[in-house]
Protein backbone atom coordinates (compact mmCIF):
# COMPACT_ATOMS: atom_id res chain seq x y z
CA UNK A 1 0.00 0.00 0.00
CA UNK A 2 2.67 2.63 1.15
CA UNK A 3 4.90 1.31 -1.89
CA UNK A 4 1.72 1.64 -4.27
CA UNK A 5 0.76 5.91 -2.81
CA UNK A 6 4.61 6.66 -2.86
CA UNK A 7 4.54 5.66 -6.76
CA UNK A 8 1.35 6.81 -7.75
CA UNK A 9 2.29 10.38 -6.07
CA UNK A 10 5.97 10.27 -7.83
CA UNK A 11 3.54 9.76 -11.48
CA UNK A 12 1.83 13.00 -10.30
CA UNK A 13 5.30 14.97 -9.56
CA UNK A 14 6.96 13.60 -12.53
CA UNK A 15 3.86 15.82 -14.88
CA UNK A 16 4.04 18.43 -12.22
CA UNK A 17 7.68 19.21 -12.91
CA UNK A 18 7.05 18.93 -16.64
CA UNK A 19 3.85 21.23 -16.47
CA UNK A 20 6.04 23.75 -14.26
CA UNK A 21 8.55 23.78 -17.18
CA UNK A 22 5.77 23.98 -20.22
CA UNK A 23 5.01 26.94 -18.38
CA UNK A 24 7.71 28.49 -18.34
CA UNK A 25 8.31 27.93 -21.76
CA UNK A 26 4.86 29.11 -23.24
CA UNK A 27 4.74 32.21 -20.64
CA UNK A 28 9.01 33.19 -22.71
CA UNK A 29 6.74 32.83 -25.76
CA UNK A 30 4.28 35.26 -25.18
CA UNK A 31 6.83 37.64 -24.26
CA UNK A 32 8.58 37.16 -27.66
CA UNK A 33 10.71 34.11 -27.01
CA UNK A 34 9.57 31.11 -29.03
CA UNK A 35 13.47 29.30 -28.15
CA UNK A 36 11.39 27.01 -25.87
CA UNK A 37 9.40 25.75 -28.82
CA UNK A 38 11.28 25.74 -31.74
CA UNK A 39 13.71 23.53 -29.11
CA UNK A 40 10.68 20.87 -28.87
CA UNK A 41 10.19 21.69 -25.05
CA UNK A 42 6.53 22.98 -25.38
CA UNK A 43 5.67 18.89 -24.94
CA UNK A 44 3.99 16.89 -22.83
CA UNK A 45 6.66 14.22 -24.49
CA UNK A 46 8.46 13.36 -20.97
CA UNK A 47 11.77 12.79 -22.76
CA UNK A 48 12.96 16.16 -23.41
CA UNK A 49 11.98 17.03 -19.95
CA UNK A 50 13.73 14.31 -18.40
CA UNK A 51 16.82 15.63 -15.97
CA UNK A 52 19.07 12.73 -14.78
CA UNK A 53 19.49 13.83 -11.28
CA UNK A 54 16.01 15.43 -10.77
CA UNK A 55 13.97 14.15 -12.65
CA UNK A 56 15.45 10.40 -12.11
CA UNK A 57 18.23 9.97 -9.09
CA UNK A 58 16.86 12.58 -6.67
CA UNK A 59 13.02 11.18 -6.63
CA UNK A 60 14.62 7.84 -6.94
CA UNK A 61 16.65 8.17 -3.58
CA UNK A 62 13.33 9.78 -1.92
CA UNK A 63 10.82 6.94 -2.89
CA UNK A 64 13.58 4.08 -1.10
CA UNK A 65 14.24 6.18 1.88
CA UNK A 66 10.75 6.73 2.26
CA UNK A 67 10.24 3.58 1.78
CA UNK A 68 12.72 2.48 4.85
CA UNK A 69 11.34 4.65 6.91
CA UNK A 70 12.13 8.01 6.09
CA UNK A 71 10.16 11.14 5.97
CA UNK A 72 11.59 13.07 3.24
CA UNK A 73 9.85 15.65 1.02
CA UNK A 74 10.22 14.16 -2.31
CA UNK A 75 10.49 16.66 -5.10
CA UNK A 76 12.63 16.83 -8.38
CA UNK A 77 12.95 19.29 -11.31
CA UNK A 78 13.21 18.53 -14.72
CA UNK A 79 15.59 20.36 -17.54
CA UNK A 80 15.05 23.66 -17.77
CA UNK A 81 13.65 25.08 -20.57
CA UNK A 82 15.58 26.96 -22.97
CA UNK A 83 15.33 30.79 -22.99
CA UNK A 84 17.03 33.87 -25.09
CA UNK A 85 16.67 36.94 -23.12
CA UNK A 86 17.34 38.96 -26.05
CA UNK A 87 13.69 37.85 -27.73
CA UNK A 88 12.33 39.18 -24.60
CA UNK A 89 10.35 42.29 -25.51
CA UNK A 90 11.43 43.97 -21.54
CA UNK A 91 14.16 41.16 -20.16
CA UNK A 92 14.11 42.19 -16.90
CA UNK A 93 10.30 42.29 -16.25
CA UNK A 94 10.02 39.18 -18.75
CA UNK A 95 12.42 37.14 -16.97
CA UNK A 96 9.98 38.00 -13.41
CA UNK A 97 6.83 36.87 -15.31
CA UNK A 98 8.48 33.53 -16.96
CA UNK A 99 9.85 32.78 -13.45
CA UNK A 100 6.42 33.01 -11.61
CA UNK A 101 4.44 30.98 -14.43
CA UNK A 102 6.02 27.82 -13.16
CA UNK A 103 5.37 27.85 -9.28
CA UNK A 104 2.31 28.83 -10.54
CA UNK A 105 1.18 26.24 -12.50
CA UNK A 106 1.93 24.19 -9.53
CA UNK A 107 -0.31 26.08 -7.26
CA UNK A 108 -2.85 25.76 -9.67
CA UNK A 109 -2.49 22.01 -10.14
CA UNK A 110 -2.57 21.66 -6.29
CA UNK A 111 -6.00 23.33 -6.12
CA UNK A 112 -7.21 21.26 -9.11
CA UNK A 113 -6.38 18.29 -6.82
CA UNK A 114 -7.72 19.40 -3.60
CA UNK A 115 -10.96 20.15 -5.39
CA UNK A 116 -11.26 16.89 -6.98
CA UNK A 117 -10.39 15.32 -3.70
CA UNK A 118 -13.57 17.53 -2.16
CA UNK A 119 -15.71 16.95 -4.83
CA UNK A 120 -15.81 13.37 -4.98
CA UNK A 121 -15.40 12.91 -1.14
CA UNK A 122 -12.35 10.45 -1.20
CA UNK A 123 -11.15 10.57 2.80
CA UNK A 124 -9.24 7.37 3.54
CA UNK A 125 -9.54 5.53 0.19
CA UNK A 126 -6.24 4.90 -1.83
CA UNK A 127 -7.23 7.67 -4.50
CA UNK A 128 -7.98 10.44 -1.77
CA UNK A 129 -4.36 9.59 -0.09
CA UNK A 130 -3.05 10.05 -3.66
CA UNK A 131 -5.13 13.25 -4.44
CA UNK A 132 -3.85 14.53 -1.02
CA UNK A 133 -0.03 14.19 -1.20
CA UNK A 134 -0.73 15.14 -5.11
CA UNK A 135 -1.88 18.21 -3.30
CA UNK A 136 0.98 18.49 -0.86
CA UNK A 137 4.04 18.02 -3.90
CA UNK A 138 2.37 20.69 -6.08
CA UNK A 139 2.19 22.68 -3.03
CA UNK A 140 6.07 21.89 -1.88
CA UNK A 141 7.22 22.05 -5.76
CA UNK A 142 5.65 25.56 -6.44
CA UNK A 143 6.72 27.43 -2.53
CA UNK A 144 10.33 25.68 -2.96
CA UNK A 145 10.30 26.85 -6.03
CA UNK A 146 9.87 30.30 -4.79
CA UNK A 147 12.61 30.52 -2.77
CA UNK A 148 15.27 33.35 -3.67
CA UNK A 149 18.03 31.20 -3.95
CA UNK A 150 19.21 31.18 -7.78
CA UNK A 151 19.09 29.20 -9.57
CA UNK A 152 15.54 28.70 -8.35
CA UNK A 153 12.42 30.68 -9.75
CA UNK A 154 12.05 32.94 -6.70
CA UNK A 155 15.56 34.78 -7.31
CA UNK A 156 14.13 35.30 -10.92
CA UNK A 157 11.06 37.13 -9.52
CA UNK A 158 13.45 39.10 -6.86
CA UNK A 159 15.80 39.98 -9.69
CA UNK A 160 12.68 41.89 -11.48
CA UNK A 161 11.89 44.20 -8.64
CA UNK A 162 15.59 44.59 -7.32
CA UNK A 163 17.72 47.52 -8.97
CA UNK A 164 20.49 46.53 -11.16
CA UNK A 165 23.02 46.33 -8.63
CA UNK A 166 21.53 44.44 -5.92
CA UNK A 167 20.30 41.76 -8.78
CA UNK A 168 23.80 41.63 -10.35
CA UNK A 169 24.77 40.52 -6.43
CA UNK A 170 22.37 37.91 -6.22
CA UNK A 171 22.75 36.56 -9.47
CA UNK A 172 26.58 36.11 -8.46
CA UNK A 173 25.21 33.92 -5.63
CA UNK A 174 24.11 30.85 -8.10
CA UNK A 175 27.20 28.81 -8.52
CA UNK A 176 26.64 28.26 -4.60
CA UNK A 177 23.13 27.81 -5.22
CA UNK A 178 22.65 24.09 -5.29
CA UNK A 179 25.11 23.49 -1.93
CA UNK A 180 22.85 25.81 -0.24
CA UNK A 181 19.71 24.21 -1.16
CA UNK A 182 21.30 20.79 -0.20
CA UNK A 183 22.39 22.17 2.60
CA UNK A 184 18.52 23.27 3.79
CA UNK A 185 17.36 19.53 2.81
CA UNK A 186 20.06 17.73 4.93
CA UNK A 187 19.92 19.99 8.07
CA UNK A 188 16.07 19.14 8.26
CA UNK A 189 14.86 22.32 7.58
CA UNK A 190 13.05 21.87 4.24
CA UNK A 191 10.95 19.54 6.08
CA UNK A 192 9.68 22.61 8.18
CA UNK A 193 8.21 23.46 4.99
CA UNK A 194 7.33 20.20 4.25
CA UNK A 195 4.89 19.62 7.12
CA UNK A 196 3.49 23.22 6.89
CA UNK A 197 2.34 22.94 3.47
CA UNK A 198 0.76 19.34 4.68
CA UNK A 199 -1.67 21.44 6.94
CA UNK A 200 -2.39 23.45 4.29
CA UNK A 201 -3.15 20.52 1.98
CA UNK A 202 -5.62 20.06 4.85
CA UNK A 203 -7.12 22.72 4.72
CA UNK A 204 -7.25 22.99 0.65
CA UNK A 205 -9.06 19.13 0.56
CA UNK A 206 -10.29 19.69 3.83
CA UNK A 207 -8.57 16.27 4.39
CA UNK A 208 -8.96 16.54 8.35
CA UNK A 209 -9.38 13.08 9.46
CA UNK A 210 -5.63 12.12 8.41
CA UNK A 211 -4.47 14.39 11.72
């Protein structure tokens, strides 16, 4: 059973992360860059999505610790899609509005869950368990995502409001980027996050009887 819901929710992050990056790449288009489709990446086509380490190893590693045990967040990302800020009709507001499309579609996807979940009353059944950590990964994948760490989505967005100089400073903070976020995972502290946006989840299905 736990094997079967930790699958069946990695299925629903594995179109999540793909959805997050469609976005992205249709959201470049309408602000002049078509680089995302002319590359093939406007797809539901998992293949060009598919990251080795995100979209594959990292999930991977989550399902069997969870699996032994564990209570890990899982999450992934999948390749970035391909963007030429010199299409972009203003780059710097562009970049903010491409950024924020993909956290969210996620949102958005998490609210299409939790109302499916309320609509078809699904407490304590295999699909609502599903629907609800659905709920809870779209959730975690589009407030991670949000974070304004490059290379995440959330510096993008703080890049667009910052002046010149104070985004050129964060930018220069990205080649760190990934140790820091690893960093956040392995001290614990993602999970913080992790259980948080559970309780919302809650609230959004109005899943109650699971606490």
């Amino acid at each position: 059973m736990r094997a079967v819901i930790l699958i069946s929710v990695v299925v629903i992050l594995f179109f999540s992360i793909i959805l997050h990056e469609i976005a992205h790449g249709l959201m470049a288009e309408r602000h002049g860059d078509p680089t995302a489709r002319i590359m093939g990446r406007i797809t539901l086509n998992p293949l060009p999505h598919i990251d080795p380490v995100g979209t594959v190893l990292l999930p991977a590693i989550m399902i069997i610790m969870n699996l032994f045990g564990g209570a890990l967040p899982i999450f992934g990302w999948a390749k970035p899609v391909p963007i030429n800020p010199r299409n972009l009709n203003d780059p710097k507001k562009d970049m903010m509005w491409i950024a924020l499309s993909g956290p969210g579609t996620n949102f958005a996807i998490a609210v299409f869950l939790a109302l499916v979940y309320r609509l078809f009353a699904m407490p304590n059944t295999l699909a609502g368990v599903v629907l609800f950590y659905g709920t809870t990964v779209n959730l975690f994948l589009a407030f991670f995502n949000l974070i304004p760490i490059p290379p995440l989505d959330g510096s993008r967005i703080l890049s667009g409001v910052l002046p010149e100089h104070l985004s050129y400073k964060l930018a220069q903070i990205e080649p760190f980027g990934f140790i820091i976020l690893l960093l956040l995972l392995v001290s614990g502290v993602l999970n913080y996050l992790f259980f948080a946006l559970i309780r919302l989840s809650a609230v959004l299905t109005g899943a109650y009887l699971l606490f």
